[in-house]
N, C-alpha and C. Protein backbone atom coordinates (compact mmCIF):
# COMPACT_ATOMS: atom_id res chain seq x y z
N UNK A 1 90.74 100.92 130.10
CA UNK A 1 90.37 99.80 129.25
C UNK A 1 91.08 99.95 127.90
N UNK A 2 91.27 98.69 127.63
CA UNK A 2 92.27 98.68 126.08
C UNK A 2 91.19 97.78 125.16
N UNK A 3 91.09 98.34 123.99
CA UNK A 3 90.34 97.77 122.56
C UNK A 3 91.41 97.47 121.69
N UNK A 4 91.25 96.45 121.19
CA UNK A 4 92.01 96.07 120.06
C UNK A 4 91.47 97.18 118.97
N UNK A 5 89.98 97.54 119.18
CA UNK A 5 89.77 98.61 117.97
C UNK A 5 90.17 99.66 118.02
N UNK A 6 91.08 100.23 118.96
CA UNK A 6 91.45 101.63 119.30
C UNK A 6 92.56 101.34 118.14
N UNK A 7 93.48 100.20 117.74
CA UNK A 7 94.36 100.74 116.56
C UNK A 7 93.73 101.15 115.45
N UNK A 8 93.14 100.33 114.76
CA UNK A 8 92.50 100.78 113.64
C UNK A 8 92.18 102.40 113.62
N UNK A 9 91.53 102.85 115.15
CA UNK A 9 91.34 104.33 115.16
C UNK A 9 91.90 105.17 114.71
N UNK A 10 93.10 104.84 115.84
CA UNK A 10 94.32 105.60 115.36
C UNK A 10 95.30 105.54 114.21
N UNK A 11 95.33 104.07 113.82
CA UNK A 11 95.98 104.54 112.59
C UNK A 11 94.88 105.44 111.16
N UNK A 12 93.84 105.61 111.39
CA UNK A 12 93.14 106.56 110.55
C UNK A 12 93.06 107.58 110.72
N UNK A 13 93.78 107.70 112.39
CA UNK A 13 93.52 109.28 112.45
C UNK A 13 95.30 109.59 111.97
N UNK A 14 96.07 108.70 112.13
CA UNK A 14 97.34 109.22 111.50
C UNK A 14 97.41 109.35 110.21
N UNK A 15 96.67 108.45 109.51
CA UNK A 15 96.35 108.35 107.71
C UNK A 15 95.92 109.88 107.40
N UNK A 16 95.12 110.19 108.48
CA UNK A 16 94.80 111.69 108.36
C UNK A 16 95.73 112.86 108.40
N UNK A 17 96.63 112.87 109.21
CA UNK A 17 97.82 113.43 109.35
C UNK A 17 98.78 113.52 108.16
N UNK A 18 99.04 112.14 107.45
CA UNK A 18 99.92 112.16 106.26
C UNK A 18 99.23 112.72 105.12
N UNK A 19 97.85 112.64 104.98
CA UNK A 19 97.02 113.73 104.00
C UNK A 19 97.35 114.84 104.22
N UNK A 20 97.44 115.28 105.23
CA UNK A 20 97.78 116.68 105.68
C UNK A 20 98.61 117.33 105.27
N UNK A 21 99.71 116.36 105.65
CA UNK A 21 101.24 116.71 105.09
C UNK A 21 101.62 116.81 103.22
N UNK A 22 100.74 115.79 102.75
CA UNK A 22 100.79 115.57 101.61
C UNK A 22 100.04 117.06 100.78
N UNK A 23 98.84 117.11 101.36
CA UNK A 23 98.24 118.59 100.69
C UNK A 23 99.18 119.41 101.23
N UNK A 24 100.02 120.09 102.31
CA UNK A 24 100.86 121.24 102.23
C UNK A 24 101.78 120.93 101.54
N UNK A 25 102.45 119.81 101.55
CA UNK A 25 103.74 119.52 100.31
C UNK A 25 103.63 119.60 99.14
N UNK A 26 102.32 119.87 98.61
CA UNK A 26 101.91 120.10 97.05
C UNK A 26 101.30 121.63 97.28
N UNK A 27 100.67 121.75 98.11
CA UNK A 27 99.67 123.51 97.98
C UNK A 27 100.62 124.44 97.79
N UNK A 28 101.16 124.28 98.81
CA UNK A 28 102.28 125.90 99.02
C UNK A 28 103.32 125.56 98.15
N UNK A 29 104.42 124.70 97.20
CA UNK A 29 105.09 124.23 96.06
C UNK A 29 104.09 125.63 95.06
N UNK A 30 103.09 125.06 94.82
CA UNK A 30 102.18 125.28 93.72
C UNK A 30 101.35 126.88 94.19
N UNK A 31 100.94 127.77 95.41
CA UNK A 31 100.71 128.87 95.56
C UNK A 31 102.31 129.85 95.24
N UNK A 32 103.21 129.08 95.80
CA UNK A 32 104.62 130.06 95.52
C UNK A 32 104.66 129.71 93.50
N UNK A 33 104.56 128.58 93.05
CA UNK A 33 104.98 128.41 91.80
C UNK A 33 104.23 129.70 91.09
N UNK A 34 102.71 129.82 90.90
CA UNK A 34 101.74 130.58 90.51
C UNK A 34 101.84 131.60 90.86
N UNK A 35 102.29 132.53 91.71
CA UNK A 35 102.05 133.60 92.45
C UNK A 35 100.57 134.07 93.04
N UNK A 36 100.33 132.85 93.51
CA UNK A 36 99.00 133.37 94.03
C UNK A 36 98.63 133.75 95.68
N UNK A 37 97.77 134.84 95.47
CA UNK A 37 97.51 135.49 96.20
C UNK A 37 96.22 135.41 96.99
N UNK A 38 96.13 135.10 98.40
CA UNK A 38 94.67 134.91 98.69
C UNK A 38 93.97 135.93 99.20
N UNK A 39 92.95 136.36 98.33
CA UNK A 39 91.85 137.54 98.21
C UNK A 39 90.77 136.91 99.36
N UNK A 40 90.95 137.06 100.21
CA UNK A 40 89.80 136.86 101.06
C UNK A 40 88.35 137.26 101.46
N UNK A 41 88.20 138.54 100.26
CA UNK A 41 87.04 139.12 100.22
C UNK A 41 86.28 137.88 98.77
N UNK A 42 87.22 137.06 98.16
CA UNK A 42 86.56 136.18 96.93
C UNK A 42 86.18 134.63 97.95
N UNK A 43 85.12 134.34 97.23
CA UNK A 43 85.10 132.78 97.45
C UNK A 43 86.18 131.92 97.73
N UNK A 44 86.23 131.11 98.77
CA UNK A 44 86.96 129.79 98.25
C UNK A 44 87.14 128.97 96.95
N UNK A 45 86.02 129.30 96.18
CA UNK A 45 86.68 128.46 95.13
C UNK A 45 87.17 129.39 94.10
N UNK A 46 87.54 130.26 93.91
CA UNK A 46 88.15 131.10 93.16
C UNK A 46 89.75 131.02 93.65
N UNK A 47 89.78 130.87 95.05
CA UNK A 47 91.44 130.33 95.23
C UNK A 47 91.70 128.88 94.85
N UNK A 48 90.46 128.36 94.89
CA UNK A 48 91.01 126.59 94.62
C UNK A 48 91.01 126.54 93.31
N UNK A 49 90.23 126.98 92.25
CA UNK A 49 90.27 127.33 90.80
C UNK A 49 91.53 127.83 90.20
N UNK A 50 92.91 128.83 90.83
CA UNK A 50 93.74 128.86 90.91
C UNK A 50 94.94 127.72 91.12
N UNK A 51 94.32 126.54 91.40
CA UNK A 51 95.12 125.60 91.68
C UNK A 51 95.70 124.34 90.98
N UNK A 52 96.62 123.90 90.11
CA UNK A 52 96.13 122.54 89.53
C UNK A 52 95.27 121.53 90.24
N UNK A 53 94.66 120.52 89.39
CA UNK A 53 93.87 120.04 90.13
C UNK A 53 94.62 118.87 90.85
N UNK A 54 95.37 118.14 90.43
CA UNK A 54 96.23 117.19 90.80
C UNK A 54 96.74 117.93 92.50
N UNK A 55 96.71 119.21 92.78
CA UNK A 55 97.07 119.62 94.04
C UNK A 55 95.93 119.76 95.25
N UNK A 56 94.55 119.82 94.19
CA UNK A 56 93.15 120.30 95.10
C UNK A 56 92.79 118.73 95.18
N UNK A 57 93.22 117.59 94.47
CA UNK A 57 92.77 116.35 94.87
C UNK A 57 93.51 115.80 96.42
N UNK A 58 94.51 116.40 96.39
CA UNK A 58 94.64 116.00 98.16
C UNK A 58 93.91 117.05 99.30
N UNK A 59 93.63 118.35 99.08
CA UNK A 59 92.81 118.88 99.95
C UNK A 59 91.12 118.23 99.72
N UNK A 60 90.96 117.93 98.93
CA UNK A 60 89.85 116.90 98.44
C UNK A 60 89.65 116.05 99.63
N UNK A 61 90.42 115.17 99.71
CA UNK A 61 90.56 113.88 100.14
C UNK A 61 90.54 114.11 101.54
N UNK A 62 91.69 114.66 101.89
CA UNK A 62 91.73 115.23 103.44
C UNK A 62 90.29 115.92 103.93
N UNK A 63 89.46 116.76 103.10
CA UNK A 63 88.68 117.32 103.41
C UNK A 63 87.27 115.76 104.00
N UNK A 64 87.21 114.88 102.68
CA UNK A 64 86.71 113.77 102.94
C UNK A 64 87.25 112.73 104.34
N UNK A 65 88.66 112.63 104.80
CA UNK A 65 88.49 112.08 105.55
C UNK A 65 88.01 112.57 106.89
N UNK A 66 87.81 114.16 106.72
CA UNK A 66 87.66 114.83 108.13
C UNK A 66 85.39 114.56 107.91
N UNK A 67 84.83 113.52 107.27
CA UNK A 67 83.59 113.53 106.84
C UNK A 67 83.12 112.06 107.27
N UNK A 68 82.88 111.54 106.44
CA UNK A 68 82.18 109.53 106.88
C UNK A 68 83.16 109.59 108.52
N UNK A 69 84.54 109.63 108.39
CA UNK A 69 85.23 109.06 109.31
C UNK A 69 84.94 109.14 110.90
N UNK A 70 84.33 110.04 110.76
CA UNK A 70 83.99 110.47 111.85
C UNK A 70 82.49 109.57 112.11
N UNK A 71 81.68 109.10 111.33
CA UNK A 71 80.90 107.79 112.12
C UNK A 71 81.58 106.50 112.25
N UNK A 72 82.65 106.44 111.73
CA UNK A 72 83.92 105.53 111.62
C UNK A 72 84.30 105.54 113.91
N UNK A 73 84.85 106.55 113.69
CA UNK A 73 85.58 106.90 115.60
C UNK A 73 84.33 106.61 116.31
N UNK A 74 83.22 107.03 115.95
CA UNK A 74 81.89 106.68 116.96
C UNK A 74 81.39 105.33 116.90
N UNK A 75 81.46 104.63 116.25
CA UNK A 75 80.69 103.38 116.22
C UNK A 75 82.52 102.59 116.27
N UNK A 76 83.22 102.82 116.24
CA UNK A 76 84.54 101.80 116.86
C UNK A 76 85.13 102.01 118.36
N UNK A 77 84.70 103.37 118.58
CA UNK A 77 84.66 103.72 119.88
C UNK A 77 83.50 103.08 121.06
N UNK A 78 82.57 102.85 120.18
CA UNK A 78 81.22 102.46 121.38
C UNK A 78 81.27 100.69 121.08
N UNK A 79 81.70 100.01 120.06
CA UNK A 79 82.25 98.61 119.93
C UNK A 79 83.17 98.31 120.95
N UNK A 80 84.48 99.12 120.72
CA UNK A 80 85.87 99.07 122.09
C UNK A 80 85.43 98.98 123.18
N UNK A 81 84.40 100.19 123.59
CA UNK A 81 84.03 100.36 125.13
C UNK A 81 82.94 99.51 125.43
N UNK A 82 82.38 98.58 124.39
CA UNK A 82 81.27 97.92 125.21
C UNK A 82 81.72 96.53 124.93
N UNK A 83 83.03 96.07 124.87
CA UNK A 83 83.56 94.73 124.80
C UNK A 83 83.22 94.18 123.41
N UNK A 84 82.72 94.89 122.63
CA UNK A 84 82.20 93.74 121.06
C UNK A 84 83.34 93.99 120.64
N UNK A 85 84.60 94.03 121.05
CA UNK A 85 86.03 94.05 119.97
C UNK A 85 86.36 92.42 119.40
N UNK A 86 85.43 91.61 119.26
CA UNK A 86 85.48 89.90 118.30
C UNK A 86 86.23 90.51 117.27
N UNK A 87 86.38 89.24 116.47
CA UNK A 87 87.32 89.43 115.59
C UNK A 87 86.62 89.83 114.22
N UNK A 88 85.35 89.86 114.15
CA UNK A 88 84.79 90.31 113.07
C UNK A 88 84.99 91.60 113.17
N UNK A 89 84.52 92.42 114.15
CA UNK A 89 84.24 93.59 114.49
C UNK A 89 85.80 94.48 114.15
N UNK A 90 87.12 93.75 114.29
CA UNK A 90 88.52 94.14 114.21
C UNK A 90 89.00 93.98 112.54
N UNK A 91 87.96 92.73 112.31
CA UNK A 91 88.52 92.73 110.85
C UNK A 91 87.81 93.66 109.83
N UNK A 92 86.18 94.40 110.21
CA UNK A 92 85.25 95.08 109.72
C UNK A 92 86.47 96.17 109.89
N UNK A 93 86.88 96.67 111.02
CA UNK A 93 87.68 97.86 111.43
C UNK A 93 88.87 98.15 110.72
N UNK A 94 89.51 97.49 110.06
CA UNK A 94 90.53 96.92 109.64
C UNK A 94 90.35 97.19 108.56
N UNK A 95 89.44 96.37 107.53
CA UNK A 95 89.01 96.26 106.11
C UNK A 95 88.74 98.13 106.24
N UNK A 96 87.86 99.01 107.10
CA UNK A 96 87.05 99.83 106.82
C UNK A 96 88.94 100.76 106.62
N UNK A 97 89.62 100.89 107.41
CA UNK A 97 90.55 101.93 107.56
C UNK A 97 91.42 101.50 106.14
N UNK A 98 91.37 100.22 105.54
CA UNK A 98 92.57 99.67 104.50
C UNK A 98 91.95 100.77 103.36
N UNK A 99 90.32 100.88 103.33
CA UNK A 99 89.82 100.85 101.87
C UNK A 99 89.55 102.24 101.94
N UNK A 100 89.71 103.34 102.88
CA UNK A 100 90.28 105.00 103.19
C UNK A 100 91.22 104.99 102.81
N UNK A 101 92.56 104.16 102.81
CA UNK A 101 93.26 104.79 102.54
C UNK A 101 93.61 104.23 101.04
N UNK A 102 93.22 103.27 100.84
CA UNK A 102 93.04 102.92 98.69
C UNK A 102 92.62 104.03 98.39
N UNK A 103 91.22 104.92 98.81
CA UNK A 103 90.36 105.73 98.44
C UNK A 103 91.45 106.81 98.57
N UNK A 104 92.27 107.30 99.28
CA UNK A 104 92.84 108.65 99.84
C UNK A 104 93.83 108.51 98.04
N UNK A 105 94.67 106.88 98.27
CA UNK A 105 95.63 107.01 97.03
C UNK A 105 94.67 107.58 95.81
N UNK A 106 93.87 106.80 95.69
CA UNK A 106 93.07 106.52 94.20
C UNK A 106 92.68 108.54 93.94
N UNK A 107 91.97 108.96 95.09
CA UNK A 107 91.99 110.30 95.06
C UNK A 107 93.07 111.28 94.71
N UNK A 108 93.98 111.22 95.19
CA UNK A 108 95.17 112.09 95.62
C UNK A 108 96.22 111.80 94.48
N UNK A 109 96.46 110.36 93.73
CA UNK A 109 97.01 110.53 92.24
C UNK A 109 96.09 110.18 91.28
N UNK A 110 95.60 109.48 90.68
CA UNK A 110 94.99 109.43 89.33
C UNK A 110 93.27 109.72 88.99
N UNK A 111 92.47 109.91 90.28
CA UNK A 111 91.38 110.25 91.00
C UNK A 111 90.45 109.96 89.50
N UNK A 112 90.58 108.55 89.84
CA UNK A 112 89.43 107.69 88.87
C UNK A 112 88.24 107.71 89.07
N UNK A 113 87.27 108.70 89.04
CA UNK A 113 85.83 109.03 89.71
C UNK A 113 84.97 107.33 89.89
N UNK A 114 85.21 106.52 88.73
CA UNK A 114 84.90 105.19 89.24
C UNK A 114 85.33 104.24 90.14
N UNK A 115 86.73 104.48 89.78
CA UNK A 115 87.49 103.31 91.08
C UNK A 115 87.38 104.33 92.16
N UNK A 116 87.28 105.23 92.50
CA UNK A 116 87.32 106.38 93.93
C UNK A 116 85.64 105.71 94.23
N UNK A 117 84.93 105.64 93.31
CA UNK A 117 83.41 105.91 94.07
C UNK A 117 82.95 104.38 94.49
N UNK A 118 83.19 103.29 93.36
CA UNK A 118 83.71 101.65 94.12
C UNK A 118 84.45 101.68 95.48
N UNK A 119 85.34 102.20 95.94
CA UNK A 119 86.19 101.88 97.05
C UNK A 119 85.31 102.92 98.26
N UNK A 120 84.59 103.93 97.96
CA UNK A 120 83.64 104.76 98.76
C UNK A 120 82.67 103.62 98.61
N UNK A 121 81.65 103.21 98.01
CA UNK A 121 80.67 102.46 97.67
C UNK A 121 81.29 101.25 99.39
N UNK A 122 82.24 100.65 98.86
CA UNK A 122 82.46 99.12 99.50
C UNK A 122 82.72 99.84 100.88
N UNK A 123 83.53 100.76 101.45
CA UNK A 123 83.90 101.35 102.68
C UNK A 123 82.63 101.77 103.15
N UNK A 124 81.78 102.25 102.77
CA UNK A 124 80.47 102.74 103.34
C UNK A 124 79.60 101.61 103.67
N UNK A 125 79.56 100.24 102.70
CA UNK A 125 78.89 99.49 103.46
C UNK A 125 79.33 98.35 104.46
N UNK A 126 80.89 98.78 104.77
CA UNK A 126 81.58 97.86 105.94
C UNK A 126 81.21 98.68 106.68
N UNK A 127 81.73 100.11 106.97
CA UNK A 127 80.62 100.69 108.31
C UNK A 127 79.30 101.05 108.27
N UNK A 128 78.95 100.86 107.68
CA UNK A 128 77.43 100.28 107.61
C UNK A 128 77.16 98.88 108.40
N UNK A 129 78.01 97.73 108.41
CA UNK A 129 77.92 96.19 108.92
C UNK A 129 78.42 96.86 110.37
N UNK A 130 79.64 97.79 110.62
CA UNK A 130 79.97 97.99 111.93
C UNK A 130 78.89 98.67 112.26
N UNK A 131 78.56 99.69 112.26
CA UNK A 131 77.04 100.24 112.65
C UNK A 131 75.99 99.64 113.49
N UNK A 132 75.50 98.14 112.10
CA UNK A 132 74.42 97.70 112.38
C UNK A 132 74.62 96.73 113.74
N UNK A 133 76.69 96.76 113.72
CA UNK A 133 76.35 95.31 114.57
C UNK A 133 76.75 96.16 116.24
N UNK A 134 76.72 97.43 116.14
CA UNK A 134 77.30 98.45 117.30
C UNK A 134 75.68 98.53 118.11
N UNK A 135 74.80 98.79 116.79
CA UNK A 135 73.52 98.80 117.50
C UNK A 135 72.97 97.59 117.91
N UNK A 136 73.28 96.20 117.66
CA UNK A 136 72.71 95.19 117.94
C UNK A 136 73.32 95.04 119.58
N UNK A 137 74.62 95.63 119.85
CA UNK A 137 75.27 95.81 121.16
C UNK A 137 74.42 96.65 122.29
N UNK A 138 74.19 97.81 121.70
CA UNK A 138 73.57 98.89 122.71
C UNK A 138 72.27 98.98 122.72
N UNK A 139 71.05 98.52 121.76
CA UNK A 139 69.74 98.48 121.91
C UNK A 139 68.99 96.86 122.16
């Protein structure tokens, strides 16, 4: 079976991928720049404290999309497989993956704790609408 919502999926799980790439293209630049060394008997944040922050805002982000997104794949996954792929449901899917990745930019360069927490705010309550309308499908 094919869902029109399986793109949206996947292109968030690739959005995820280019975070990826983006935090090693800045981390390791910036562990070789510093000479830093990871003490593994210290906390994690004593190596991330070592870090500019402009470099820990993309492990930030990445860390966030590996979080909400994931009720994101479950409730677009159980929409796909139970035929509710309408066009609301594609454009909810759609809107939800556009405003991750505003959120990933807004994070990852100028990480405006207001405009980051507006674009979290509005993305949380589009899957919130996919949610409510996944359960109106299955119960």
């Amino acid at each position: 079976m094919h869902s029109p919502l399986f793109a949206p999926v996947i292109a968030l799980v690739l959005w995820t991928f280019v975070m990826c790439a983006w935090l090693y293209a800045t981390r390791i630049p910036a562990i070789v720049k510093a000479k830093i060394v990871f003490d593994p008997t210290q906390p994690a944040a004593a190596f991330h404290a070592q870090l500019p922050a402009s470099v820990r805002w993309k492990a930030d982000n990445y860390d966030h999309l590996l979080q909400q997104p994931t009720l994101f794949y479950a409730v677009a996954l159980v929409l796909g497989l139970t035929g509710a792929d309408d066009g609301l449901n594609i454009g909810l899917a759609w809107l939800y993956v556009a405003l991750r990745v505003v959120h990933s930019l807004v994070q990852a360069t100028v990480n405006v704790i207001m405009i980051r927490f507006s674009v979290f705010a509005v993305a949380t309550l589009v899957l919130l609408a996919m949610a409510v309308r996944a359960a109106l499908v299955v119960f």
